[in-house]
N, C-alpha and C. Protein backbone atom coordinates (compact mmCIF):
# COMPACT_ATOMS: atom_id res chain seq x y z
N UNK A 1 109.80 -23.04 74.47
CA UNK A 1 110.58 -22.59 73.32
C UNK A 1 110.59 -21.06 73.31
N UNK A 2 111.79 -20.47 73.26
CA UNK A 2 111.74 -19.25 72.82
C UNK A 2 111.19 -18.48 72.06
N UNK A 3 110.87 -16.94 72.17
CA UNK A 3 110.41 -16.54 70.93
C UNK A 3 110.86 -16.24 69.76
N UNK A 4 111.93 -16.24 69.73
CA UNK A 4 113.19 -16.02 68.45
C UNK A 4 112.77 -17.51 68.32
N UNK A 5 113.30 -18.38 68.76
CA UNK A 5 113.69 -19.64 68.04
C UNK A 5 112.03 -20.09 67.35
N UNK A 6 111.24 -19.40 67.68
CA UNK A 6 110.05 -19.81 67.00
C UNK A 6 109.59 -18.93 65.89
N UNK A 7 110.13 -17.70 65.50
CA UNK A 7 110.43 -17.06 64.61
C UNK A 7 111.19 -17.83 63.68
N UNK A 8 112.57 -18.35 64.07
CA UNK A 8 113.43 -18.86 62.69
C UNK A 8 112.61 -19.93 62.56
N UNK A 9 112.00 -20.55 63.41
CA UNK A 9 111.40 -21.76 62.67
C UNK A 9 110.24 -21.97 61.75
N UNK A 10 109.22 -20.66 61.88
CA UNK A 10 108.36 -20.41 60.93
C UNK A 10 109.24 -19.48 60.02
N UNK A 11 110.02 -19.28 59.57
CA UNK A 11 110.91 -18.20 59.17
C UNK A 11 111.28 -19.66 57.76
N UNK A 12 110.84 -20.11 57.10
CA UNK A 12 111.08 -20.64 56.00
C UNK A 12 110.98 -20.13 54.52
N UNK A 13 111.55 -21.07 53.60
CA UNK A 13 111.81 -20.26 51.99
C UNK A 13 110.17 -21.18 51.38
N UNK A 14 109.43 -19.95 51.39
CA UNK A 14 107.98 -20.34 50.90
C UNK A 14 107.90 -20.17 49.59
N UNK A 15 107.32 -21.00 48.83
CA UNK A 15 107.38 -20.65 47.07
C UNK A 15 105.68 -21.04 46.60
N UNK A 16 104.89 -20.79 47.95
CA UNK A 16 103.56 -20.85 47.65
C UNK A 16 103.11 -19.70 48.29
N UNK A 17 101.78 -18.60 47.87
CA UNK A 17 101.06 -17.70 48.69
C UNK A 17 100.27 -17.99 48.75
N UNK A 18 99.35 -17.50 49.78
CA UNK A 18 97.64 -16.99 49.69
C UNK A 18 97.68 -15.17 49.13
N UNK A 19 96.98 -15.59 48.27
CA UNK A 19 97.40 -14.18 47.49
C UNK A 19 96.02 -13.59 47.86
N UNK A 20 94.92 -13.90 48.49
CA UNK A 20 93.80 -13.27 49.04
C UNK A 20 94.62 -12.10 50.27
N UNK A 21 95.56 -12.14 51.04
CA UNK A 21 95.94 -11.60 51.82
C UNK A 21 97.30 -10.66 50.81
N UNK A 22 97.01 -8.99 51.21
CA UNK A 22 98.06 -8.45 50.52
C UNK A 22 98.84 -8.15 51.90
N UNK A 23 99.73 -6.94 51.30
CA UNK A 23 100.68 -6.64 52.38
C UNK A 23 100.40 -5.15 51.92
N UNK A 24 100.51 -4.28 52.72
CA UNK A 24 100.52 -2.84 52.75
C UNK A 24 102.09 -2.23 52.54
N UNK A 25 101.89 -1.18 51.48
CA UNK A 25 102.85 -0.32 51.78
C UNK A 25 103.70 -0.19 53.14
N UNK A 26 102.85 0.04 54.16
CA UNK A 26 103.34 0.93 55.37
C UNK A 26 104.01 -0.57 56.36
N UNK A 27 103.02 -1.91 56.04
CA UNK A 27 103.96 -2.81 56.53
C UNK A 27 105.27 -3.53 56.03
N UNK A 28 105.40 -3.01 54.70
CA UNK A 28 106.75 -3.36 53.87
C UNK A 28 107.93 -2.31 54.50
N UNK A 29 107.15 -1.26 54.50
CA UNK A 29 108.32 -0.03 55.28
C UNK A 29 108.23 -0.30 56.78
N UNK A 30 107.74 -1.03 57.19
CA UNK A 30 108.22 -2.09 58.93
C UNK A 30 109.21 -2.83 58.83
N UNK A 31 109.29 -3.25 58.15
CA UNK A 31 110.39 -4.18 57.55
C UNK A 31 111.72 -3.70 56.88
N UNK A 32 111.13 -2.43 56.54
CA UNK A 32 112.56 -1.96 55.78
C UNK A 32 113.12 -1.04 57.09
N UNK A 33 112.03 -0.63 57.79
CA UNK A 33 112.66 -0.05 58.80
C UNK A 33 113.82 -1.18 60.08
N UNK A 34 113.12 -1.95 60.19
CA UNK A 34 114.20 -3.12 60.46
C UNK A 34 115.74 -3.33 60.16
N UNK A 35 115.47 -3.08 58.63
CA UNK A 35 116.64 -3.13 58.26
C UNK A 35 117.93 -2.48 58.50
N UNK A 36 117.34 -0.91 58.61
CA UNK A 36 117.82 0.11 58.67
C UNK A 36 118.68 0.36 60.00
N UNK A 37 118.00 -0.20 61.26
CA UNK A 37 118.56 -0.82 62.16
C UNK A 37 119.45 -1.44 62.48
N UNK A 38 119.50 -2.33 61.68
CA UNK A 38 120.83 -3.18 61.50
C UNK A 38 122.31 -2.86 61.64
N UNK A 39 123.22 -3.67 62.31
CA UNK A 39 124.34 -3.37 62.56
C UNK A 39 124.84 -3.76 60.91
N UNK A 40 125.68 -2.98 60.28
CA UNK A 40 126.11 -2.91 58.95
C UNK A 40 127.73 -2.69 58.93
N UNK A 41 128.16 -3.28 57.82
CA UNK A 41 129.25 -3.11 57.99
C UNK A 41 130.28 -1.92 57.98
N UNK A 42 131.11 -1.60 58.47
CA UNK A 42 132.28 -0.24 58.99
C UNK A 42 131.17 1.11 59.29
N UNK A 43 129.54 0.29 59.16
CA UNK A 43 128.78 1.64 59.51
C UNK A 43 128.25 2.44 58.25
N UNK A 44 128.75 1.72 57.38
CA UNK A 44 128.57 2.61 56.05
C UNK A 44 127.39 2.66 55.30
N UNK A 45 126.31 1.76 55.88
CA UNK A 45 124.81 1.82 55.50
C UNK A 45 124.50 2.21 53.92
N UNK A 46 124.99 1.18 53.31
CA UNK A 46 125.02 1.56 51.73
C UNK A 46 123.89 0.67 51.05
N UNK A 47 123.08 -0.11 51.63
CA UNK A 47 121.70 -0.98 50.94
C UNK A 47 120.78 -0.10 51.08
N UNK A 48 120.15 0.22 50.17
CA UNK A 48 118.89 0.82 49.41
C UNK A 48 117.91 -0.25 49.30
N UNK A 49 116.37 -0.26 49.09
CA UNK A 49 115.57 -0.87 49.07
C UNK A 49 114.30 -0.64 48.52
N UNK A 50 113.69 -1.56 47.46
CA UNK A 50 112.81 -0.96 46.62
C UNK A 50 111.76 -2.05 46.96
N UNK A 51 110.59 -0.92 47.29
CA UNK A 51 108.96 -1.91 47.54
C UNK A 51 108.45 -1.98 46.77
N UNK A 52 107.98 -3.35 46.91
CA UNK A 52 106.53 -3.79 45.52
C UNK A 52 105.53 -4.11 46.03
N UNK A 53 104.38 -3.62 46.32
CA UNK A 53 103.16 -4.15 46.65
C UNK A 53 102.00 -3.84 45.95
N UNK A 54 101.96 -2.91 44.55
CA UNK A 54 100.89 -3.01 43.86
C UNK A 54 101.22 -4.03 42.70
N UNK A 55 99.76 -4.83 42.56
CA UNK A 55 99.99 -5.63 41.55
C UNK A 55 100.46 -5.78 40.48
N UNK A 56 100.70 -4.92 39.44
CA UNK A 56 101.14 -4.85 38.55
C UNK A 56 102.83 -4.75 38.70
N UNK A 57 103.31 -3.77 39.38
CA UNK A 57 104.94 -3.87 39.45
C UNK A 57 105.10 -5.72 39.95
N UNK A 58 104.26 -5.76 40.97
CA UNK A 58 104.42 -7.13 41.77
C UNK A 58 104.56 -8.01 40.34
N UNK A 59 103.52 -7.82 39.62
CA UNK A 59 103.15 -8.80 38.39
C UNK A 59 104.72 -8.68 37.39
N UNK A 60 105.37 -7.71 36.82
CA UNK A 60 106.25 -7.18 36.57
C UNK A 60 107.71 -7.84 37.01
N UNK A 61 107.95 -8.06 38.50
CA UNK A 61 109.18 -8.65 39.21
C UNK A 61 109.33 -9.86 38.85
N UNK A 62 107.76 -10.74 39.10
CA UNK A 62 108.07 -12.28 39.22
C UNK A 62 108.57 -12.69 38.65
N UNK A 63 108.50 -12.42 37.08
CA UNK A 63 108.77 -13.25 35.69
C UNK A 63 110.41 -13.19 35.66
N UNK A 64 111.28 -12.21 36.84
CA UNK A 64 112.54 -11.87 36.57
C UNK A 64 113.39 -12.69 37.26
N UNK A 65 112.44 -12.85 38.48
CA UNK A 65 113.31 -14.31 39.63
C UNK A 65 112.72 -15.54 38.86
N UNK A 66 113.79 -16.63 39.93
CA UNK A 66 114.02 -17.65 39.05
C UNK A 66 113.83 -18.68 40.74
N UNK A 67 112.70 -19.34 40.54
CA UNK A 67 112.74 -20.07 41.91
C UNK A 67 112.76 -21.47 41.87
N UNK A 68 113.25 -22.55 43.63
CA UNK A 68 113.45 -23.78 43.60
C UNK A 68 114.35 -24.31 42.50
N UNK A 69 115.80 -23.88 42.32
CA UNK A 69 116.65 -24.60 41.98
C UNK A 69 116.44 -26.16 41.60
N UNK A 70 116.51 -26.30 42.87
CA UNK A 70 116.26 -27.56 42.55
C UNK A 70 115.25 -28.66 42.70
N UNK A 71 114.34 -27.73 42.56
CA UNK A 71 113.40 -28.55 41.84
C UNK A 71 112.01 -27.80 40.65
N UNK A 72 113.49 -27.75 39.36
CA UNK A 72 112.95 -26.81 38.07
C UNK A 72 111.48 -27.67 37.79
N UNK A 73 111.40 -28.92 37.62
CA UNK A 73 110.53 -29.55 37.22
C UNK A 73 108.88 -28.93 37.60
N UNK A 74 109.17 -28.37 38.89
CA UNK A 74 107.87 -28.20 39.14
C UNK A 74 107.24 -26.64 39.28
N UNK A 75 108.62 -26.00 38.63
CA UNK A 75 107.89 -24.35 37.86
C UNK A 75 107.32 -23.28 38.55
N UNK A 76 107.95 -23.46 40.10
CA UNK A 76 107.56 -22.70 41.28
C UNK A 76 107.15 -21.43 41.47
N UNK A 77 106.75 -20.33 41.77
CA UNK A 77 105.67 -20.50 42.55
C UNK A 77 104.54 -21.05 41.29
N UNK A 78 103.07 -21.66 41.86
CA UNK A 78 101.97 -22.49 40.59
C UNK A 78 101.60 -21.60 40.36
N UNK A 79 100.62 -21.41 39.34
CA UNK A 79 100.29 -19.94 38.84
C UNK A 79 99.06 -20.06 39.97
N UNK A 80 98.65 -18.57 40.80
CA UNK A 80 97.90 -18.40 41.05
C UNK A 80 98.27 -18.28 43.23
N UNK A 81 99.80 -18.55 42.72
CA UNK A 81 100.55 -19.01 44.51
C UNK A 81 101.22 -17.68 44.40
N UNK A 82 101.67 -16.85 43.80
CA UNK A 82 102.97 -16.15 43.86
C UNK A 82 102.32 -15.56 44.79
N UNK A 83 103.87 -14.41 45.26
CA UNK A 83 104.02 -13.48 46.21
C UNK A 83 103.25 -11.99 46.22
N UNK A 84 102.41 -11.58 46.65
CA UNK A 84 101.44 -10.24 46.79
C UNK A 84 102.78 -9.28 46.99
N UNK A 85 104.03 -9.25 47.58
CA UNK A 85 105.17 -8.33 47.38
C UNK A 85 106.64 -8.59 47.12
N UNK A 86 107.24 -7.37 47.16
CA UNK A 86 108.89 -7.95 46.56
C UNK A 86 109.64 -6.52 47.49
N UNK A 87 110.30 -6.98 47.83
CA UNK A 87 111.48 -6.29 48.39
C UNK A 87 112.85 -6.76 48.09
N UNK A 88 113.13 -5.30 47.25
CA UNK A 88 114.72 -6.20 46.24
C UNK A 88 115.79 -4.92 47.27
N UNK A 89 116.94 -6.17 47.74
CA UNK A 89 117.92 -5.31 48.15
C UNK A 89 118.43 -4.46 47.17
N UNK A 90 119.57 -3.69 47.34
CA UNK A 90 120.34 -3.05 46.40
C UNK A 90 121.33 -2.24 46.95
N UNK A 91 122.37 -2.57 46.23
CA UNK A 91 123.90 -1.55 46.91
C UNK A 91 124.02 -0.74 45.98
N UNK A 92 124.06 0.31 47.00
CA UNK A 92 123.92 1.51 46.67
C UNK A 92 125.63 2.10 45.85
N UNK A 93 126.26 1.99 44.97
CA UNK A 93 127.67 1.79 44.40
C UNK A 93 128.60 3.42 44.19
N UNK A 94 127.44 4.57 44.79
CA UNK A 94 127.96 5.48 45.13
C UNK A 94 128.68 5.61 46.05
N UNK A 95 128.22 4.83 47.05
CA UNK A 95 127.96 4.75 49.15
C UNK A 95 129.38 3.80 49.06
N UNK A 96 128.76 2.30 47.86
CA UNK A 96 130.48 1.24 47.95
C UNK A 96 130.63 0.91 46.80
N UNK A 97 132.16 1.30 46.57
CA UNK A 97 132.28 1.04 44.82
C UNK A 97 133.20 -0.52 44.82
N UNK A 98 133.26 -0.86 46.30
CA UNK A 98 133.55 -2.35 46.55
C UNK A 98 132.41 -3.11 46.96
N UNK A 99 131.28 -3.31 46.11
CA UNK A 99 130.19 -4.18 46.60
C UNK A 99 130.63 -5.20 47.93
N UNK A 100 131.79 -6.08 47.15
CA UNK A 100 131.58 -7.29 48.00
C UNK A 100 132.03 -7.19 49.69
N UNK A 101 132.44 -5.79 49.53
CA UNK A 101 132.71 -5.63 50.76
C UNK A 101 131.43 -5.61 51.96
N UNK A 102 130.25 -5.32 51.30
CA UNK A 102 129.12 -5.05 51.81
C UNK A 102 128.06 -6.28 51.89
N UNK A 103 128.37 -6.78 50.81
CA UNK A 103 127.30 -8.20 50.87
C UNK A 103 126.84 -9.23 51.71
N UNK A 104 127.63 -9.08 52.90
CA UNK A 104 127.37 -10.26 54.46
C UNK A 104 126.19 -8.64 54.78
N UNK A 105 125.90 -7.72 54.66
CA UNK A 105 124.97 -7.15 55.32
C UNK A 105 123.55 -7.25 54.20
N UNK A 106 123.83 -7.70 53.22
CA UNK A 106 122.71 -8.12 52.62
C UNK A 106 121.89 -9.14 53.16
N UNK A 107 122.90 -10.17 53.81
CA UNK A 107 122.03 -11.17 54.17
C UNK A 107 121.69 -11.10 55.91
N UNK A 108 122.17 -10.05 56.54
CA UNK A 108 121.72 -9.91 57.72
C UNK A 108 120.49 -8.91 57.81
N UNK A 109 120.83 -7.76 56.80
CA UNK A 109 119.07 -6.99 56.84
C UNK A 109 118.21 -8.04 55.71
N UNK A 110 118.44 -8.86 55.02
CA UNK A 110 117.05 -9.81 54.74
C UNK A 110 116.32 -11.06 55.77
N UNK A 111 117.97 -11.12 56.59
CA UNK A 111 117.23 -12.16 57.48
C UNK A 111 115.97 -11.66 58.61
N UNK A 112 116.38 -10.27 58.65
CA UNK A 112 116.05 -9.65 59.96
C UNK A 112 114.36 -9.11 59.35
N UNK A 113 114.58 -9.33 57.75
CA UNK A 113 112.82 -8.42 57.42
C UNK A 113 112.39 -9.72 57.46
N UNK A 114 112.66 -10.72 57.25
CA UNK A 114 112.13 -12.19 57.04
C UNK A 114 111.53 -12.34 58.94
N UNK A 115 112.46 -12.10 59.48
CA UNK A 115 112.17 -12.57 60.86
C UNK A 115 110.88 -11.33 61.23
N UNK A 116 110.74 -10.17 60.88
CA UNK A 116 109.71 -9.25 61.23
C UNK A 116 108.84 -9.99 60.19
N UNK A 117 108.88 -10.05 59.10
CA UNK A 117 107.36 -10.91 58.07
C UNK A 117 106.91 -11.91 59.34
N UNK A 118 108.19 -12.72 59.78
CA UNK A 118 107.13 -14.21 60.42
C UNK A 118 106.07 -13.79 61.12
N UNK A 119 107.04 -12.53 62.17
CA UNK A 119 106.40 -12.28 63.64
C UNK A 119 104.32 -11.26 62.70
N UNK A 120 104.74 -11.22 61.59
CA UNK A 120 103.40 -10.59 61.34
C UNK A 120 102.44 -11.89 60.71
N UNK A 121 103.01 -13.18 60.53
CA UNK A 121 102.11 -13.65 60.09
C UNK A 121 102.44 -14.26 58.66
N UNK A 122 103.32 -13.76 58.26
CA UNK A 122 103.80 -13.61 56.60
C UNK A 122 104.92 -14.29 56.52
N UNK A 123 105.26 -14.88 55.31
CA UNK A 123 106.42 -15.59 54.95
C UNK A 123 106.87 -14.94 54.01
N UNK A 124 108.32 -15.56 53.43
CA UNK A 124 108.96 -14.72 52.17
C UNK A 124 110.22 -16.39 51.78
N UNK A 125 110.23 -15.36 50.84
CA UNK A 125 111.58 -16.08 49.94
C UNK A 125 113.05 -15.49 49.77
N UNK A 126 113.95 -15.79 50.22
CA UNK A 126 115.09 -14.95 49.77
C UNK A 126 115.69 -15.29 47.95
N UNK A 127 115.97 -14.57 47.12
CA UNK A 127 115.87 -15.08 45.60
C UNK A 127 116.98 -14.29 45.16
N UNK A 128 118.16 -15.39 45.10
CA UNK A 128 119.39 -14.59 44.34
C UNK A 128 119.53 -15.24 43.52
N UNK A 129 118.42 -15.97 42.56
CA UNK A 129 118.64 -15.58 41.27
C UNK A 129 117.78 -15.10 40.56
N UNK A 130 117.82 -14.40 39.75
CA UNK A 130 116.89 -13.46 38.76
C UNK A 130 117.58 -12.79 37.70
N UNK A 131 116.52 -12.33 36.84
CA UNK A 131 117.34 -11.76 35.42
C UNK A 131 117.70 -10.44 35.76
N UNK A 132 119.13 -10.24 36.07
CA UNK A 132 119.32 -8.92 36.65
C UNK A 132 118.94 -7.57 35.91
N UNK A 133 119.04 -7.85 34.56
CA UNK A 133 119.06 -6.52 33.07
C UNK A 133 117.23 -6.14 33.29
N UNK A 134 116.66 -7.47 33.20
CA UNK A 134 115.19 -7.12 33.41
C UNK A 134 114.51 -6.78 34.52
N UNK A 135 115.19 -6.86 35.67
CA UNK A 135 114.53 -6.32 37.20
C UNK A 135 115.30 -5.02 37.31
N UNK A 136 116.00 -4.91 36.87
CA UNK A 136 116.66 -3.58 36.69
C UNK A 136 115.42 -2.62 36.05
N UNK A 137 115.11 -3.16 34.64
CA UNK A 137 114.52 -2.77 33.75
C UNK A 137 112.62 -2.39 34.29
N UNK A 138 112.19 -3.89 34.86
CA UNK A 138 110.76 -3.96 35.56
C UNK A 138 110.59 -2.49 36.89
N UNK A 139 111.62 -2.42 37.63
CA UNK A 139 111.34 -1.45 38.10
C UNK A 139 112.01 0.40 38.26
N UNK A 140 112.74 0.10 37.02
CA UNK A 140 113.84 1.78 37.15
C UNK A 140 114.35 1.82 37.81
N UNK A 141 115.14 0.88 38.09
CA UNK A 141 116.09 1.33 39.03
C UNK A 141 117.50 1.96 38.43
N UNK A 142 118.11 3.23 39.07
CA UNK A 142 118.82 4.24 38.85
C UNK A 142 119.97 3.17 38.56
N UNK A 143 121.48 3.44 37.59
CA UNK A 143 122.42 3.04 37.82
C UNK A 143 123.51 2.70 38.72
N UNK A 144 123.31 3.52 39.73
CA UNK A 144 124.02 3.59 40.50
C UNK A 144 123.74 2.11 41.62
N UNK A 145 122.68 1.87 41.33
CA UNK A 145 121.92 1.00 42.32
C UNK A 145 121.62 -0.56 41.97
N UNK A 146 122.67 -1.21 42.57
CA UNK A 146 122.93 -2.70 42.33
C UNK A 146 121.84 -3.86 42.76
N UNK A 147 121.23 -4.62 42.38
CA UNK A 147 120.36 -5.73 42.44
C UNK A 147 120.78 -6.19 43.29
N UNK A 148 121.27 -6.93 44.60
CA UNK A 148 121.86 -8.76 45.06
C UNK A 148 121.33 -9.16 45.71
N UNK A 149 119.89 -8.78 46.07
CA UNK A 149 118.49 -9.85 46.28
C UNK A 149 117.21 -9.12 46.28
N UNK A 150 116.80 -10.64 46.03
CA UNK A 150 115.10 -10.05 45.76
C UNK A 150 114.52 -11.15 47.05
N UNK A 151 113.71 -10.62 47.74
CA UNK A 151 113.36 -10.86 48.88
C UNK A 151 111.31 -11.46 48.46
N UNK A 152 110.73 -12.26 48.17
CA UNK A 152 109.01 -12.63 47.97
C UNK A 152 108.52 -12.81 48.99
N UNK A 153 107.45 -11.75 49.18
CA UNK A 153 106.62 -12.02 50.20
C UNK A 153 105.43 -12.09 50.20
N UNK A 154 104.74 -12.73 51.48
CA UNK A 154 103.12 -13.01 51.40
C UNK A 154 102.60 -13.93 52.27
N UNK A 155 101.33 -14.62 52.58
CA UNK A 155 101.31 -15.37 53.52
C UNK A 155 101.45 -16.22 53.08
N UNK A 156 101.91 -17.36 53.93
CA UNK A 156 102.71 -19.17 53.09
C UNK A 156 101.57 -19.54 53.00
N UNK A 157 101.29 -20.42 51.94
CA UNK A 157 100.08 -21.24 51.91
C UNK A 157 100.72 -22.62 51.20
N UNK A 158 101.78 -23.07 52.00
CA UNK A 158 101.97 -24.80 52.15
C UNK A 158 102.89 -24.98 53.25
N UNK A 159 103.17 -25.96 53.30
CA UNK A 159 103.73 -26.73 54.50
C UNK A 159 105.13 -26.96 54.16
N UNK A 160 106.03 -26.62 55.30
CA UNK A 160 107.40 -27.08 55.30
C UNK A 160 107.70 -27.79 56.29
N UNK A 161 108.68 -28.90 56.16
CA UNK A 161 108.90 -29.89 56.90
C UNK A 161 110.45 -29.90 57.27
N UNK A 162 111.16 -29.08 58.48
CA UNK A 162 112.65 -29.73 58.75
C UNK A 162 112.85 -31.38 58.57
N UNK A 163 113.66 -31.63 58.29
CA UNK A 163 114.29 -33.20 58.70
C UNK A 163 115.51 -33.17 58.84
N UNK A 164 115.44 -34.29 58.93
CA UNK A 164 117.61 -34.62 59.29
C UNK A 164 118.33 -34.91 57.86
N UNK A 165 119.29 -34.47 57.55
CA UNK A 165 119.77 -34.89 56.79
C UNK A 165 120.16 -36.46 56.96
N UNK A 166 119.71 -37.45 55.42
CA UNK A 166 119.89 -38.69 55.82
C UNK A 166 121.38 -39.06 55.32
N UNK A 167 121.22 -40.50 55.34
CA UNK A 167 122.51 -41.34 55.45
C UNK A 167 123.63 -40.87 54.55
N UNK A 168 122.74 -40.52 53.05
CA UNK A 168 123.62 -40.63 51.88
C UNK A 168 123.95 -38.72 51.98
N UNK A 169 124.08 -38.05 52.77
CA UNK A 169 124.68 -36.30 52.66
C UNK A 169 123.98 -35.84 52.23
N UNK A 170 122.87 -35.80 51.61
CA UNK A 170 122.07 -35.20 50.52
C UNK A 170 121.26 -33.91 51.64
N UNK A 171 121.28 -32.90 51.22
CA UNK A 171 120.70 -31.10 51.89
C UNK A 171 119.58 -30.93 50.61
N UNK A 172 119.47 -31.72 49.39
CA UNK A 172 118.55 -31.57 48.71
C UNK A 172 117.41 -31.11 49.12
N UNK A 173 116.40 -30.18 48.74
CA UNK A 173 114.71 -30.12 49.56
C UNK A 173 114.19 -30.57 48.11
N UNK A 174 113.06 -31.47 48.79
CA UNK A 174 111.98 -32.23 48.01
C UNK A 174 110.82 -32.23 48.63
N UNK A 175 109.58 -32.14 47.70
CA UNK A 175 108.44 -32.35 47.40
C UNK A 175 107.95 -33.90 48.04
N UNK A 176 107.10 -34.19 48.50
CA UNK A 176 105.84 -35.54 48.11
C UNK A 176 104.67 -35.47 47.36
N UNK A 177 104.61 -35.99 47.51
CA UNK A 177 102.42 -36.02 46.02
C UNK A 177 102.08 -35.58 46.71
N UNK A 178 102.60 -34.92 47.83
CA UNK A 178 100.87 -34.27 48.75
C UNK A 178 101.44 -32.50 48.61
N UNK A 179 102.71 -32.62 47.99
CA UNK A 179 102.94 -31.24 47.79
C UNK A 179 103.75 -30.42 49.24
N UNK A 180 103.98 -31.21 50.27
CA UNK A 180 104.54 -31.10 51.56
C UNK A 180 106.12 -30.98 50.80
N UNK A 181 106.62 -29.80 51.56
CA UNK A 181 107.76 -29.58 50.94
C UNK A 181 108.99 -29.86 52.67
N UNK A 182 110.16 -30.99 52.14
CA UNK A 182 111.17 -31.22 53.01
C UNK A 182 112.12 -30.67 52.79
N UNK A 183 113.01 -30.06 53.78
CA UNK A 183 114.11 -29.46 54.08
C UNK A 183 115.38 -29.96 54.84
N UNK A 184 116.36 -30.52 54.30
CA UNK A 184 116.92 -31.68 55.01
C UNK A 184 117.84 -30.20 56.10
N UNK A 185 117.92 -30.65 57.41
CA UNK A 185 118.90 -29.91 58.26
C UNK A 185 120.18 -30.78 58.91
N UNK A 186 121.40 -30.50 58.59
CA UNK A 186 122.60 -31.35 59.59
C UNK A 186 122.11 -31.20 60.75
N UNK A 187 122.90 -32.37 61.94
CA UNK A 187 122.40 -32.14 63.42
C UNK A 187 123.13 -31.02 63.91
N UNK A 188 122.76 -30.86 65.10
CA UNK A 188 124.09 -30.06 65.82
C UNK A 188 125.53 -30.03 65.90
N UNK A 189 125.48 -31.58 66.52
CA UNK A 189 126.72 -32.41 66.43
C UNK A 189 127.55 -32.38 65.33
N UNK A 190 126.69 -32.01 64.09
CA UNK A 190 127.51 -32.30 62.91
C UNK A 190 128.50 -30.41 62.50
N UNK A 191 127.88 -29.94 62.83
CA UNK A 191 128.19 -28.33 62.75
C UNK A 191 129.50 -27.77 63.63
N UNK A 192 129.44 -28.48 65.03
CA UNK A 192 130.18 -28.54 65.80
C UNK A 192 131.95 -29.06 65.47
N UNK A 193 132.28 -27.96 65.50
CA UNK A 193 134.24 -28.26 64.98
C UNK A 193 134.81 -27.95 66.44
């Protein structure tokens, strides 16, 4: 197996930590340096990026994202799992006063810090939803400077399981009593037009 392809595959949406393990300043800016890298769109390098790794801002972010859609019931991350950091994108609306023109590079510099977290050991969450007025608010961020993801990180401390998507279409991810979290994936075949 490749080494990329073993990257995306530990490269999952974790909504549990080991919060005994932090993350450093200087390895969050590894990651942002990553980013920075990135092929972006017309070149115009307009995402900004704000680090969280002391506890309290960290403590500050969580309450603003909103995690596991779908599955509210179980109030994700448990208290005592969350993420030791946060890395929230942000378009910069000086740089593009057409956000959406920019937003496919949101999700190529988060994929790419996600893929540097694996290779260190670390997992994350990508989180587009959150209370935008209050993460605005939790960390000062200037006006000019747009929210459209919040990125959780830390080391995973549970288990994710690919599967196939079954009979009835369902991409749903679910839980078992053992807390093993499934991820339904289409085949190849099925992707293929």
């Amino acid at each position: 197996m490749s080494d990329l392809r073993e990257l995306v595959l530990r490269n999952r949406s974790y909504r549990g930590y080991d919060r005994s393990r932090k993350i450093t300043k200087e390895e969050l800016l590894e990651l942002v340096d990553l980013a920075r890298i990135c092929p972006s769109s017309k070149n115009g390098q307009v995402l900004k990026f704000h680090i969280a790794y002391e506890e309290e801002e960290v403590a500050r972010i969580q309450p603003t994202t909103m995690w596991a859609g779908a599955l509210p019931e179980l109030h994700l991350p448990y208290p005592g799992t969350e993420p030791v950091a946060f890395i929230v994108i942000c378009i910069d609306t000086q740089l593009a006063p057409n956000e959406a023109v920019f937003v496919r590079d949101v999700g190529i510099t988060a994929q790419t810090m996600l893929l540097g977290a694996a290779e260190k050991g670390l997992g994350g969450c990508m989180i587009g939803s959150f209370k935008r007025a209050d993460l605005i608010e939790a960390i000062g961020l200037p006006e000019h400077l747009s929210p459209n993801l919040v990125i959780a990180l830390g080391k995973p401390a549970e288990e994710i399981i690919l599967t196939q998507v079954p009979e009835n279409g369902s991409t749903n991810y679910y839980r078992d009593e053992a807390g093993i979290h499934y991820v339904p994936k289409r085949s190849l075949e099925d992707l293929l037009v």
